[in-house]
C-alpha atoms as a PDB file:
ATOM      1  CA  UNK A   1     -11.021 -53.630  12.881  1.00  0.00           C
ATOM      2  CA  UNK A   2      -9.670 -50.013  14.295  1.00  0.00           C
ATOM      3  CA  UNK A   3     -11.562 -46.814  14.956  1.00  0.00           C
ATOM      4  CA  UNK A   4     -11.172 -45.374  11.408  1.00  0.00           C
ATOM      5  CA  UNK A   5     -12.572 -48.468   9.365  1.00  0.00           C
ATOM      6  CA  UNK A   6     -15.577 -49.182  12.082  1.00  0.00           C
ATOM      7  CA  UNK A   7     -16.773 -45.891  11.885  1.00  0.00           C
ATOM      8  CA  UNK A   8     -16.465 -44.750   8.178  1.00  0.00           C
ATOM      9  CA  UNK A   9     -19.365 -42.364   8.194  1.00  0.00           C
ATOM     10  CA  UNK A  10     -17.959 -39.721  10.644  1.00  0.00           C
ATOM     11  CA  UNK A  11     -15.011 -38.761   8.810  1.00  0.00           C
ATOM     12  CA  UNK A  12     -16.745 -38.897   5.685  1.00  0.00           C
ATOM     13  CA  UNK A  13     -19.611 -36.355   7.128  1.00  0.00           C
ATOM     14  CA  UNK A  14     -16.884 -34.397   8.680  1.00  0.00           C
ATOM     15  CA  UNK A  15     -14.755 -34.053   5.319  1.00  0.00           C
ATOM     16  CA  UNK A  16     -17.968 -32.986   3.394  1.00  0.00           C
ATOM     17  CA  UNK A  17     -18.592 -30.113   5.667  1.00  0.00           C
ATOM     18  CA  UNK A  18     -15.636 -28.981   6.175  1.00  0.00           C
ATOM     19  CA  UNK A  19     -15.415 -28.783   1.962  1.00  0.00           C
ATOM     20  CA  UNK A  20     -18.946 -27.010   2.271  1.00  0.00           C
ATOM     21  CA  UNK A  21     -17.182 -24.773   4.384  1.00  0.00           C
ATOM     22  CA  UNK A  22     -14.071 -23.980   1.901  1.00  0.00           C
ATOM     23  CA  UNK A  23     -16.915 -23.990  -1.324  1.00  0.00           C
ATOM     24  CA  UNK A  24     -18.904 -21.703   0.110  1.00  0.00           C
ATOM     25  CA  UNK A  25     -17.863 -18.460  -0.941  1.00  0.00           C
ATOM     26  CA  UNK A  26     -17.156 -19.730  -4.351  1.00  0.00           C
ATOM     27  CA  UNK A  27     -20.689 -20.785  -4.488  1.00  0.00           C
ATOM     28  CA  UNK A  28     -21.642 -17.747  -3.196  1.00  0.00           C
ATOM     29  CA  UNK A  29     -19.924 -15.959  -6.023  1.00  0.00           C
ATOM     30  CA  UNK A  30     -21.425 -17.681  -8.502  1.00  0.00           C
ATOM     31  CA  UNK A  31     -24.910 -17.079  -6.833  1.00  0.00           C
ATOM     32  CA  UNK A  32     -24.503 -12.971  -6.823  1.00  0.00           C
ATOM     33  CA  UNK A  33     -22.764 -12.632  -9.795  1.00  0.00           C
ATOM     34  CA  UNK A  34     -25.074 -11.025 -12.087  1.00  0.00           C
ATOM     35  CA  UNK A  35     -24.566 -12.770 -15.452  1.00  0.00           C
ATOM     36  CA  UNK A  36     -26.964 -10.871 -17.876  1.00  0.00           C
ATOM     37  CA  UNK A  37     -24.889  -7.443 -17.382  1.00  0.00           C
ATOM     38  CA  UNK A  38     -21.727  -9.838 -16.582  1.00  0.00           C
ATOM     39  CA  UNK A  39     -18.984  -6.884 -18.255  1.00  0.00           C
ATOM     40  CA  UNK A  40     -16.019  -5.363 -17.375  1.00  0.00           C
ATOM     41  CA  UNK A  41     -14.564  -1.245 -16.569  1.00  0.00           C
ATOM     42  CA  UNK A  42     -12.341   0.309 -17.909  1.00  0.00           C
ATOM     43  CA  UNK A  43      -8.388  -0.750 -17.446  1.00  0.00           C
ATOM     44  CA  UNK A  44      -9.404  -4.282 -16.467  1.00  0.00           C
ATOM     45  CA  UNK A  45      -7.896  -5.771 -19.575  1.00  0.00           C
ATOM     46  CA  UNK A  46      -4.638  -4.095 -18.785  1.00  0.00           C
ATOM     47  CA  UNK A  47      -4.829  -5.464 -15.285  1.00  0.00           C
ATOM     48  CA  UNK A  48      -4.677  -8.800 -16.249  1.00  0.00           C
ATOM     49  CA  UNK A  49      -2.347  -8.480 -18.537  1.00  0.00           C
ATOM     50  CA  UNK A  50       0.235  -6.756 -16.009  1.00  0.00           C
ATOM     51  CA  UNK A  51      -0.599  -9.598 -13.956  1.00  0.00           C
ATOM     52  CA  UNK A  52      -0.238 -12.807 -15.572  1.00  0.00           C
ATOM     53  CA  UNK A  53       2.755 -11.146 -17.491  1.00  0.00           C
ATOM     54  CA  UNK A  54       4.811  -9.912 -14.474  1.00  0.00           C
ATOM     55  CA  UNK A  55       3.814 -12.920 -12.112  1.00  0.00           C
ATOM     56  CA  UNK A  56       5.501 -15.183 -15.023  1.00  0.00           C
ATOM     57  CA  UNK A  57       8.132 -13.162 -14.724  1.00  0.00           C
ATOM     58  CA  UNK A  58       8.752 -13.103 -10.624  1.00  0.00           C
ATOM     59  CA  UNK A  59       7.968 -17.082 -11.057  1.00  0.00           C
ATOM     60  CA  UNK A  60      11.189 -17.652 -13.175  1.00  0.00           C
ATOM     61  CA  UNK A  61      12.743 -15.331 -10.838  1.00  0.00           C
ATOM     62  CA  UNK A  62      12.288 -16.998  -7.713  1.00  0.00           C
ATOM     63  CA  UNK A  63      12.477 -20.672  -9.054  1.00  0.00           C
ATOM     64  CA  UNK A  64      16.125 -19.383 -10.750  1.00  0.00           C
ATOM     65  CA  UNK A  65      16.940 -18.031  -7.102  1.00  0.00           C
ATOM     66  CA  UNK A  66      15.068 -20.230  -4.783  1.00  0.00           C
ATOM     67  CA  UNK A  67      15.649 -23.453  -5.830  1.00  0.00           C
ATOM     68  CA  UNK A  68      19.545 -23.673  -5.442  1.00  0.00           C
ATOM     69  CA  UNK A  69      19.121 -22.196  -2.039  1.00  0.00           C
ATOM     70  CA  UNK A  70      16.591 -24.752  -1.040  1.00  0.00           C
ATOM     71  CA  UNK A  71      18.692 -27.081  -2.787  1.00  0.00           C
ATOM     72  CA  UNK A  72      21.474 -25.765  -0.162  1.00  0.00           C
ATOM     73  CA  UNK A  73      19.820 -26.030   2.801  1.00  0.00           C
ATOM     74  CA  UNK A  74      18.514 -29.520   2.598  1.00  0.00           C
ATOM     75  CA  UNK A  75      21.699 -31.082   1.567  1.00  0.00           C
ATOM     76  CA  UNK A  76      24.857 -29.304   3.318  1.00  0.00           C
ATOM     77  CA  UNK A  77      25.453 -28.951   6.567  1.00  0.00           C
ATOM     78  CA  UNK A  78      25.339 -24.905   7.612  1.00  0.00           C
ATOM     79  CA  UNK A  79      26.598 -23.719  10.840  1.00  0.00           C
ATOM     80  CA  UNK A  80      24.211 -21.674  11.851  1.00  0.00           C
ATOM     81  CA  UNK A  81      21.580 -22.568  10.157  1.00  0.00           C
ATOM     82  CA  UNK A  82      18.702 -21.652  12.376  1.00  0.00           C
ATOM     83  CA  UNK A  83      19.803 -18.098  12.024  1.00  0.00           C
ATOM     84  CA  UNK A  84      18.586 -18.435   7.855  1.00  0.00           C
ATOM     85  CA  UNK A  85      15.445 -20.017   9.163  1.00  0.00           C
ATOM     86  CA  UNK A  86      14.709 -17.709  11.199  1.00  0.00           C
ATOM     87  CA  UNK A  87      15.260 -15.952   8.189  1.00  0.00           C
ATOM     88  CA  UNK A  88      12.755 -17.444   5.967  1.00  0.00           C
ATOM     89  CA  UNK A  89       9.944 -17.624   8.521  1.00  0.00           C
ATOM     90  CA  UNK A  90      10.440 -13.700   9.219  1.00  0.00           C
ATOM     91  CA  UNK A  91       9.867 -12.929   5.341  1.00  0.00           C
ATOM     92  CA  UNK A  92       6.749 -15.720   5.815  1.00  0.00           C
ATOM     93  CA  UNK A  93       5.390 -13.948   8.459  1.00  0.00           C
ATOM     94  CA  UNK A  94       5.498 -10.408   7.763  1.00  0.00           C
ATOM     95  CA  UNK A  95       2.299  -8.893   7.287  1.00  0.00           C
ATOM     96  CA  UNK A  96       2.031  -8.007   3.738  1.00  0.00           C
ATOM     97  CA  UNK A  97       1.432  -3.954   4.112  1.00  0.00           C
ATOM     98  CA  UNK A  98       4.560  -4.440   6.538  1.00  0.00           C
ATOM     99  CA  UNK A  99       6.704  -5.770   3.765  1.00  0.00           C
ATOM    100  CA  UNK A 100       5.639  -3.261   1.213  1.00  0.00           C
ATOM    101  CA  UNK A 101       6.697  -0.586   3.868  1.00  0.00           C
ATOM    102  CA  UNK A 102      10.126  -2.125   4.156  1.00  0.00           C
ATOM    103  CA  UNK A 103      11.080  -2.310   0.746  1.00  0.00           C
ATOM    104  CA  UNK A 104       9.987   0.711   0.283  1.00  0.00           C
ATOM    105  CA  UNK A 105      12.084   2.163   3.100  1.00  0.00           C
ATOM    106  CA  UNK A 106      14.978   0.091   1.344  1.00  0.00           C
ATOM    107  CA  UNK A 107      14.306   0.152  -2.449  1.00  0.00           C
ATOM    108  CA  UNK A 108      12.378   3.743  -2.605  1.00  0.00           C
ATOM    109  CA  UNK A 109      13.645   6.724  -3.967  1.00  0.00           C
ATOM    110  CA  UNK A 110      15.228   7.729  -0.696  1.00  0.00           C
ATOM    111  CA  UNK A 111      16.353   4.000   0.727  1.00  0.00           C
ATOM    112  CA  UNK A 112      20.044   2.856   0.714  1.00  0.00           C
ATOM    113  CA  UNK A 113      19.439   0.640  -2.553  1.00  0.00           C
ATOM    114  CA  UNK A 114      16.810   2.790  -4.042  1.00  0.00           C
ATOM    115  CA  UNK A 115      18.892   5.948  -4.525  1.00  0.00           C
ATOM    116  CA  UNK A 116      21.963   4.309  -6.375  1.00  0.00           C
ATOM    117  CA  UNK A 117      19.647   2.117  -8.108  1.00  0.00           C
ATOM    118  CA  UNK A 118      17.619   4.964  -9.476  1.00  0.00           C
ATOM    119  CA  UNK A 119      20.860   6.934 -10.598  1.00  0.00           C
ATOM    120  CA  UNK A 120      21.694   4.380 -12.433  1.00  0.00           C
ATOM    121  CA  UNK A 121      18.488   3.921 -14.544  1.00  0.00           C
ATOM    122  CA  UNK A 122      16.291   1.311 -12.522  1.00  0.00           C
ATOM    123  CA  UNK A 123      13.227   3.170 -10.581  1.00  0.00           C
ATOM    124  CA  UNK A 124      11.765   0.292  -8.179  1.00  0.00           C
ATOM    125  CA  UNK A 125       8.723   2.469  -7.080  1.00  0.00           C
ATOM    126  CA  UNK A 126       5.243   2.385  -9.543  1.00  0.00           C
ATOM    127  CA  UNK A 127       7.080   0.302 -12.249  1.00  0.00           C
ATOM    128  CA  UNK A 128       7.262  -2.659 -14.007  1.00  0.00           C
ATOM    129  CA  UNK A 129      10.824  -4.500 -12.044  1.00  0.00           C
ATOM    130  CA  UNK A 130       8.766  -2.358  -8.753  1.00  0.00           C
ATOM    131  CA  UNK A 131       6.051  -4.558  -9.387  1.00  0.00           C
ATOM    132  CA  UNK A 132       8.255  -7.959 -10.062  1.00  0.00           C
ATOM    133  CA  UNK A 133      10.065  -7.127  -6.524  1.00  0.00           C
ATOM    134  CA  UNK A 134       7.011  -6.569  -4.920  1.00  0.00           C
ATOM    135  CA  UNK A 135       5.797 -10.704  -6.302  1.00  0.00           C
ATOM    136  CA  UNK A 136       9.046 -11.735  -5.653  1.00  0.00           C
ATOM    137  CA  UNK A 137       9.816 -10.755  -2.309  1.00  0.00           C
ATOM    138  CA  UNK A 138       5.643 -11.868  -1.811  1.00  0.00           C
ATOM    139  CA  UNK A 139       6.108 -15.404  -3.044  1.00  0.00           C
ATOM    140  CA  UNK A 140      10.389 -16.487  -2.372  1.00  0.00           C
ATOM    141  CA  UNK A 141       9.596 -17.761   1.100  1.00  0.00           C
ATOM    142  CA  UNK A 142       7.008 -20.089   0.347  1.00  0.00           C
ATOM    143  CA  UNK A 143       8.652 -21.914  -2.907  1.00  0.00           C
ATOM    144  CA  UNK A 144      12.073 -22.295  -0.926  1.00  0.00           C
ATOM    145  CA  UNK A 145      10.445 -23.783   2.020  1.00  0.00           C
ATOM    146  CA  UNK A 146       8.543 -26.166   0.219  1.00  0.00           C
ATOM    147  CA  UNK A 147      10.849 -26.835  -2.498  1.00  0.00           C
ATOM    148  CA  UNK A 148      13.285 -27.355   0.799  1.00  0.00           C
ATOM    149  CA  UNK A 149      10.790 -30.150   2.041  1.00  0.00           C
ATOM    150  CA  UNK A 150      10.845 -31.599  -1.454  1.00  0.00           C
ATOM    151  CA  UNK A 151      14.601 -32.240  -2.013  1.00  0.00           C
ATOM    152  CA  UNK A 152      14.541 -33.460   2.073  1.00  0.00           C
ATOM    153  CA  UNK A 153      12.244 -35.909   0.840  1.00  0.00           C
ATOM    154  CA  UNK A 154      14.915 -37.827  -1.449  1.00  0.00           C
ATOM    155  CA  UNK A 155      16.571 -40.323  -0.112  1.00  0.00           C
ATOM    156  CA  UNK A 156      20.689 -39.630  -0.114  1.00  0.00           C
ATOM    157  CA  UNK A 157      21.260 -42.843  -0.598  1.00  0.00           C
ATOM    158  CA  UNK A 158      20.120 -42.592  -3.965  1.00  0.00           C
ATOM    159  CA  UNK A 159      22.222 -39.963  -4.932  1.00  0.00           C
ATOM    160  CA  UNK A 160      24.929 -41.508  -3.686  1.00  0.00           C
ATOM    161  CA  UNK A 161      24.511 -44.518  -5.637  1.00  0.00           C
ATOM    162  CA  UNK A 162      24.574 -42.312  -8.596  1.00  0.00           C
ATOM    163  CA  UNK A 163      27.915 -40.769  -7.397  1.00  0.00           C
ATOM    164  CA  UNK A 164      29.624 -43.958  -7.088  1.00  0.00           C
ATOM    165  CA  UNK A 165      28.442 -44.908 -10.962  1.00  0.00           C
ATOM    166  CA  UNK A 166      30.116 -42.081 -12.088  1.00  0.00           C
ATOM    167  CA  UNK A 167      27.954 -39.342 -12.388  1.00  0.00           C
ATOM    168  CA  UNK A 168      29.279 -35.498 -11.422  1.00  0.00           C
ATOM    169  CA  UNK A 169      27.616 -34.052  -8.399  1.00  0.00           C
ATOM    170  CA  UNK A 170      25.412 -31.562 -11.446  1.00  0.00           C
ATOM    171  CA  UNK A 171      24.373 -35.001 -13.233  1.00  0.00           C
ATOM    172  CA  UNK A 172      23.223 -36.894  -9.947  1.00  0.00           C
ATOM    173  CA  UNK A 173      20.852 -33.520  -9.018  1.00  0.00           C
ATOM    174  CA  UNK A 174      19.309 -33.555 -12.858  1.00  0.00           C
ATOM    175  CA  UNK A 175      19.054 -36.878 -13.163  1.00  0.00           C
ATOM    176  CA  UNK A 176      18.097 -38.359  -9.348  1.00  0.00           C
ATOM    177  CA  UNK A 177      17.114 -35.443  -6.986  1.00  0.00           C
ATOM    178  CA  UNK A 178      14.989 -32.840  -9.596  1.00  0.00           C
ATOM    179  CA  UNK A 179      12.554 -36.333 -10.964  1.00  0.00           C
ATOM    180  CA  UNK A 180      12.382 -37.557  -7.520  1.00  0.00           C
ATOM    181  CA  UNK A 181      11.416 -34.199  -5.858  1.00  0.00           C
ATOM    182  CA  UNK A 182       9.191 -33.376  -8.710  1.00  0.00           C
ATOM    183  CA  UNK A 183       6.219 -33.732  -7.289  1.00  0.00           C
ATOM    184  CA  UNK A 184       6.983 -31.318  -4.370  1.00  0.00           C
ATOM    185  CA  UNK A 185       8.673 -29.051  -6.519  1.00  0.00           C
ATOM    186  CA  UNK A 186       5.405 -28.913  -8.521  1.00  0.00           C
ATOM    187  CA  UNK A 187       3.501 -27.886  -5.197  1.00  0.00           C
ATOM    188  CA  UNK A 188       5.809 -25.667  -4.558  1.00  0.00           C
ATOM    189  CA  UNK A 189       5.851 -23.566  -8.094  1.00  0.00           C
ATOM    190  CA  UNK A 190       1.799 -23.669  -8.002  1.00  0.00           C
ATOM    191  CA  UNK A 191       1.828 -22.292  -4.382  1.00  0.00           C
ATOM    192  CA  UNK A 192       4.634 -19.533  -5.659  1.00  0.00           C
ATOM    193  CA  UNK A 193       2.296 -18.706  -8.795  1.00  0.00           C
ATOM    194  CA  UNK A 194      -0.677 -18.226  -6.800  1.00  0.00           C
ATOM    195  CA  UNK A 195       0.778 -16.273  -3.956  1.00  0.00           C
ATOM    196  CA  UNK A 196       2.510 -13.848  -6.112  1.00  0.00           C
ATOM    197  CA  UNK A 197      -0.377 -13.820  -8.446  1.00  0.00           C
ATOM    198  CA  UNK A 198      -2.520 -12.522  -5.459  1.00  0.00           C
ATOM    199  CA  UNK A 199      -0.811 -10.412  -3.717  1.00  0.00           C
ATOM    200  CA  UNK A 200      -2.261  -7.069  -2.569  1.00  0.00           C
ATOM    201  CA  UNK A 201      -0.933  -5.657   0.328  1.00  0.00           C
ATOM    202  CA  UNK A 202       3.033  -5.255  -1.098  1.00  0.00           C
ATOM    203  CA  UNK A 203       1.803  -4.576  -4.369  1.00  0.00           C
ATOM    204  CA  UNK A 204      -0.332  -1.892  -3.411  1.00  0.00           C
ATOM    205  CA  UNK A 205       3.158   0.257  -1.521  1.00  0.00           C
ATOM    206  CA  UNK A 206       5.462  -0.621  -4.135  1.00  0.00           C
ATOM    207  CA  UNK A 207       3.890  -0.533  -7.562  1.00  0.00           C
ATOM    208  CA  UNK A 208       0.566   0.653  -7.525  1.00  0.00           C
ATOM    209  CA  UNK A 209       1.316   1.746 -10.900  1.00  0.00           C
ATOM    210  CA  UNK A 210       0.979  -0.423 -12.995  1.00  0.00           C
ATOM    211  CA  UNK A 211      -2.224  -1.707 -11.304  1.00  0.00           C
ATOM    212  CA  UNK A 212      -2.286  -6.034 -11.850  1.00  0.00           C
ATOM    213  CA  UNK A 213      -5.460  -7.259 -11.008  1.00  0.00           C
ATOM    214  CA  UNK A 214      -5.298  -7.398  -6.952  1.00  0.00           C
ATOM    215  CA  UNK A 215      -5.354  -3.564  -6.739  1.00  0.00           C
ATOM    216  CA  UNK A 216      -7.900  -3.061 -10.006  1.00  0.00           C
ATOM    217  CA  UNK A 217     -10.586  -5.394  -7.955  1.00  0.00           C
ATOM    218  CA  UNK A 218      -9.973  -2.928  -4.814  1.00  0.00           C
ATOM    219  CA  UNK A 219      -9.688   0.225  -7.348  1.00  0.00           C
ATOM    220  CA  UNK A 220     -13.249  -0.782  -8.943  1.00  0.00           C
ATOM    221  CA  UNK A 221     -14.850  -1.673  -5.434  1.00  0.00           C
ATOM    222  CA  UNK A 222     -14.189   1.910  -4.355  1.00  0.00           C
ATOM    223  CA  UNK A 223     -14.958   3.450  -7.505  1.00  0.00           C
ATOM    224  CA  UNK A 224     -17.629   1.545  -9.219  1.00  0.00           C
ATOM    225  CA  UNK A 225     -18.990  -0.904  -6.555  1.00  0.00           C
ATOM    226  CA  UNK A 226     -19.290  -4.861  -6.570  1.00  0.00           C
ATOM    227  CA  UNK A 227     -20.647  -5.170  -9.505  1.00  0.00           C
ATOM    228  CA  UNK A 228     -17.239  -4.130 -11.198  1.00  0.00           C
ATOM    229  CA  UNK A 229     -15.270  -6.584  -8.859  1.00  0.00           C
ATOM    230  CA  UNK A 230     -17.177 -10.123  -9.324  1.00  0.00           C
ATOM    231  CA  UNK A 231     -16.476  -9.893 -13.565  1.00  0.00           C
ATOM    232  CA  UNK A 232     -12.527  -9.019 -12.593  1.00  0.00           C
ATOM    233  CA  UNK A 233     -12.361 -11.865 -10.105  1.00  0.00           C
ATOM    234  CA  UNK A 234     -13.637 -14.063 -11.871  1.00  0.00           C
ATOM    235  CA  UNK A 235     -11.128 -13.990 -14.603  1.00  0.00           C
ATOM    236  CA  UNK A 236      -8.327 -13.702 -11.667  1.00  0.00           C
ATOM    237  CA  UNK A 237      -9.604 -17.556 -10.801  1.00  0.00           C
ATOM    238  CA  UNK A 238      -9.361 -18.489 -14.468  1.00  0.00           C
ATOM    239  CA  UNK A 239      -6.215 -17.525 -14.479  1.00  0.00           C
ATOM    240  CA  UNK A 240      -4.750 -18.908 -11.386  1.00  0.00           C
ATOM    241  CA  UNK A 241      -5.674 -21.894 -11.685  1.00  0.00           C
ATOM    242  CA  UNK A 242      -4.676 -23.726 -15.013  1.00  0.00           C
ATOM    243  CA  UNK A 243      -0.990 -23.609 -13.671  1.00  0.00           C
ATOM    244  CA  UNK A 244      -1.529 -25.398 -10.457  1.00  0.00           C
ATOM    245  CA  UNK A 245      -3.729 -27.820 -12.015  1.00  0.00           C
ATOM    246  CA  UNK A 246      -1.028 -28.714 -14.870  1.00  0.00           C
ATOM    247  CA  UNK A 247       1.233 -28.952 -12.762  1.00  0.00           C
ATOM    248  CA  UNK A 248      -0.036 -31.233 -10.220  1.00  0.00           C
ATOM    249  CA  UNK A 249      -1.588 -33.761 -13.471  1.00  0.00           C
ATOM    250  CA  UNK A 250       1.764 -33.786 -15.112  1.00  0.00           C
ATOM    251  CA  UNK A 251       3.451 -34.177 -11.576  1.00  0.00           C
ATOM    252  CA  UNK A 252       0.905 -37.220 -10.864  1.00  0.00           C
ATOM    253  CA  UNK A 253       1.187 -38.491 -14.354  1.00  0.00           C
ATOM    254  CA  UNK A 254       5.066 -38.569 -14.411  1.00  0.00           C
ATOM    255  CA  UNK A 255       4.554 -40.535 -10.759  1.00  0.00           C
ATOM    256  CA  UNK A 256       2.298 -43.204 -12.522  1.00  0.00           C
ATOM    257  CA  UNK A 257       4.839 -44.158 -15.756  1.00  0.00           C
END
């Protein structure tokens, strides 16, 4: 008998507190909230809507970009390739108001980009694509890496196989890698969603205008207080989380058949 079966109940309390810990806030949300004048301010409606519409957006985005790039750097051979990881973990690391600053240095009215983008028609400060670059450049990072450690997961030989019965190099990724990386590829979309969903601190140099639902819960904290914030938040939870959730069940579902 080892260590972890003899002593079951330490782990166990350990696990519970340390979910205490992570529920904590939530239930403290719930707690304050005040339900019998539970209402939202003005413009909230329009925040979500900016927000789940533009996040959808900068979610096909990055999985159209990220995924044959992750794609690329599990399976070929790169010299150099510590040079675009270093890559990767630099746009990971950034902090957020940092980032915001940079594209704005690069994609502003007066950047490099920004000026020949804006004479010919697209403005990527306080828009709509402003906003999209700002989720984008927020979210890429983390779906390549872990879409990355997803394909690394699946074993070549398997794909081989496939390439030896025939199939083109385009049939053996659809039909071997993408249903045997599924489940990390799922992670990896739901971790995208959500981190483009919430971001604040790029969002709020970029494309303040229009205001998604990050910068209306700081807008009604300073203007209203936190009884304007808790209604706003909560929907921002509602609407986070069905895509993670589906996506994990259909992922775990698709494992079990």
């Amino acid at each position: 008998m080892n260590a972890a079966t003899s002593h079951p109940r330490l782990p166990a309390a350990v696990s519970a507190l340390t979910l205490l810990l992570l529920a904590a806030p939530f239930i403290g949300l719930a707690l304050i909230t005040s339900w019998h004048h539970f209402g939202f301010v003005d413009g909230d409606g329009s925040a979500i809507a900016v927000s789940l519409g533009y996040s959808l957006l900068a979610l096909l985005l990055i999985i159209a970009l990220g995924t044959p790039l992750a794609w690329w750097l599990a399976r070929y051979p790169v010299r150099g390739k510590w040079l675009i990881d270093a890559l990767l973990l630099l746009a990971l690391l950034t902090p957020p108001l940092a980032m915001g600053l940079l594209l704005a240095a690069m994609y502003g009215p007066y950047g490099p980009a920004g000026s020949v983008l804006e004479r010919a028609g697209l403005v990527l400060t306080n828009s709509a694509p402003a906003f999209v670059m700002a989720q984008f450049y927020s979210a890429l990072p983390y779906y390549v890496i872990a879409a990355r450690a997803a394909f690394e997961g699946v074993p070549r030989e398997l794909e081989h196989i496939a390439l030896t019965l025939g199939h083109s190099p385009w049939r053996s990724f659809m039909h071997v890698s993408l249903p045997l990386a599924r489940l990390g590829l799922a992670a990896a979309v739901a971790l995208a969603w959500v981190r483009a969903l919430g971001e604040f601190g790029v969002v709020l140099i970029v494309a303040y205008y229009p205001q998604g639902i990050p910068v209306k819960l700081w807008v009604n904290l300073q203007n209203v207080g936190l009884d304007a914030v808790y209604p706003l938040l909560w929907v921002f939870f509602l609407v986070a989380m069905p895509l993670p959730l589906a996506l994990g069940l259909a992922a775990r579902r698709r494992r079990l058949i």
